[in-house]
Protein backbone atom coordinates (compact mmCIF):
# COMPACT_ATOMS: atom_id res chain seq x y z
CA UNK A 1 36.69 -23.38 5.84
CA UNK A 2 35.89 -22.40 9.64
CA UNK A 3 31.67 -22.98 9.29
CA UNK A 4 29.71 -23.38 11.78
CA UNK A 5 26.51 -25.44 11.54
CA UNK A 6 23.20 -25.40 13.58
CA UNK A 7 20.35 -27.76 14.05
CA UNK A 8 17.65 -27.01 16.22
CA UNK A 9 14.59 -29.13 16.16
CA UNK A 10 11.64 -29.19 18.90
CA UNK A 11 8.45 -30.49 19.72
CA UNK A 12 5.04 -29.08 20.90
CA UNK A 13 2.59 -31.39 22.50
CA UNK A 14 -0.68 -29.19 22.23
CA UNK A 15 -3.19 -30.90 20.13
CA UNK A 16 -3.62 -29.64 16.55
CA UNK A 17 -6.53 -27.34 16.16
CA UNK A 18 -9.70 -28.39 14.76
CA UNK A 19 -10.58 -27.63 11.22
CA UNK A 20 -13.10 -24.83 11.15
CA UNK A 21 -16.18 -24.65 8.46
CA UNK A 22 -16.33 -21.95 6.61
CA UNK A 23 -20.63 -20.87 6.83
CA UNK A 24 -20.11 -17.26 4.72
CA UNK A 25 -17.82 -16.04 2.25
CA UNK A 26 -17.45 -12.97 0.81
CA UNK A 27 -15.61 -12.41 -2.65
CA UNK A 28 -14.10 -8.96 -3.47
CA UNK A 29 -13.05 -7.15 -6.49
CA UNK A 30 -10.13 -4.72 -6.78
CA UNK A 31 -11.07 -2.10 -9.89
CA UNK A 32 -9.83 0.84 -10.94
CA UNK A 33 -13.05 2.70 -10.76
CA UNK A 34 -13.93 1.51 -7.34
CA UNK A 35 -11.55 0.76 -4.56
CA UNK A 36 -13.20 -2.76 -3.81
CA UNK A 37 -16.74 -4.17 -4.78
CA UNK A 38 -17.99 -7.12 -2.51
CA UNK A 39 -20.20 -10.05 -3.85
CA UNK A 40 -23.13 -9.19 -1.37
CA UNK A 41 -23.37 -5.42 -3.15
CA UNK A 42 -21.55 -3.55 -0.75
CA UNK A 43 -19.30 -0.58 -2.67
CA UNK A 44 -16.19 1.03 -1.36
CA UNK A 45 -15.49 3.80 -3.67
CA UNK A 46 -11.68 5.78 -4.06
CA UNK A 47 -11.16 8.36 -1.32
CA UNK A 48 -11.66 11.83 -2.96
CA UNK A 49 -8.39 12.33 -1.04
CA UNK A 50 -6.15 10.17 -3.19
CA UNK A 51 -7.11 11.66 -6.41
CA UNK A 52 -6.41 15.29 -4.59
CA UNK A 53 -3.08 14.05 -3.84
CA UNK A 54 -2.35 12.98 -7.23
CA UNK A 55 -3.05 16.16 -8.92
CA UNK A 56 -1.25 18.15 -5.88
CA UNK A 57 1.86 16.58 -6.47
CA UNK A 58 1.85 16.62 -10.83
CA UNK A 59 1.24 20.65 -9.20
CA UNK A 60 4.40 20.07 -7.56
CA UNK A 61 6.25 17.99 -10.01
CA UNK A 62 5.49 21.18 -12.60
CA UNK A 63 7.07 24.02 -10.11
CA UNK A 64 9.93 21.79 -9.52
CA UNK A 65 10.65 21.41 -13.16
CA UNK A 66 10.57 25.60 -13.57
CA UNK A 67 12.92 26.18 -10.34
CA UNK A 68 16.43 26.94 -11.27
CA UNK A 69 18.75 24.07 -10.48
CA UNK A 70 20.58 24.19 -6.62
CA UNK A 71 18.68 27.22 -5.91
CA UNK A 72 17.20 26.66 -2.07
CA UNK A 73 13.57 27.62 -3.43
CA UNK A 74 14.08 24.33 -5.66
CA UNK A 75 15.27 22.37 -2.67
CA UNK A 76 11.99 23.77 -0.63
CA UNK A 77 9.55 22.62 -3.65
CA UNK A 78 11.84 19.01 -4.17
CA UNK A 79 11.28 18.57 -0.25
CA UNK A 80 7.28 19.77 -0.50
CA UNK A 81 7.15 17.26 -3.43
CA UNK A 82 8.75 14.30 -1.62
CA UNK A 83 6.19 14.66 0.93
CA UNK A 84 3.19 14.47 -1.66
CA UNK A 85 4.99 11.39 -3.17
CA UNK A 86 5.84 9.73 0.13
CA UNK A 87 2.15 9.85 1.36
CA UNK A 88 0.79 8.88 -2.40
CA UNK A 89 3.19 5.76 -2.21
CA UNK A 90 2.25 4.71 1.10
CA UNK A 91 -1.53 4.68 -0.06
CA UNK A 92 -0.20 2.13 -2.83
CA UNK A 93 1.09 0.09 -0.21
CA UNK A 94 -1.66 -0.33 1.76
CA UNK A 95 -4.15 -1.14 -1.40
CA UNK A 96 -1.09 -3.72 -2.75
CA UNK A 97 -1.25 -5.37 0.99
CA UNK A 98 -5.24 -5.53 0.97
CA UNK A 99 -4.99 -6.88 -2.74
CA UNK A 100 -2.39 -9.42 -1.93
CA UNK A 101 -4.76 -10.30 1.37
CA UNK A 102 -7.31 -11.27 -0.42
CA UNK A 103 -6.00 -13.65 -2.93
């Protein structure tokens, strides 16, 4: 029953901001062809990159599979793997943030 409450409340005195006007916008489109496609034309394909990755690490994924289990060659390849999926994740995280940005 010991609980301990707290209220804090404040007040700024700085004007509120103007509204601003909005003179160009821009809509975007996240595919799966193309990484984005803007209204105006402009096309921002898939880094070659990211499609290297995923092949590398299906590679990986494969010699993992063959390597006799608690051998350290498998721990090697599960570690070489990891590294191939940690980079290939953190390119989905960045493309969830932009798509998430600009809803």
């Amino acid at each position: 029953m010991d609980k301990y409450y707290l209220s804090i409340s404040y007040e700024d005195n700085e004007p509120e901001p103007k509204p601003t006007t909005i003179r160009k916008a821009v809509g975007l489109d996240m595919g799966l062809e193309s990484l984005v496609i803007a209204s105006n034309g402009v096309f921002y394909p898939y880094k070659k990159f990211f499609q290297n990755l995923q092949t590398k690490l299906t590679k990986a994924q494969r010699r993992l599979s063959k390597k006799l289990k608690g051998s350290n060659n498998r721990k090697k390849n599960k570690l070489r793997k990891w590294h191939k999926s940690t980079l290939l994740s953190g390119i989905a995280e960045r493309t969830t943030y932009i798509k998430s940005v600009m809803r």
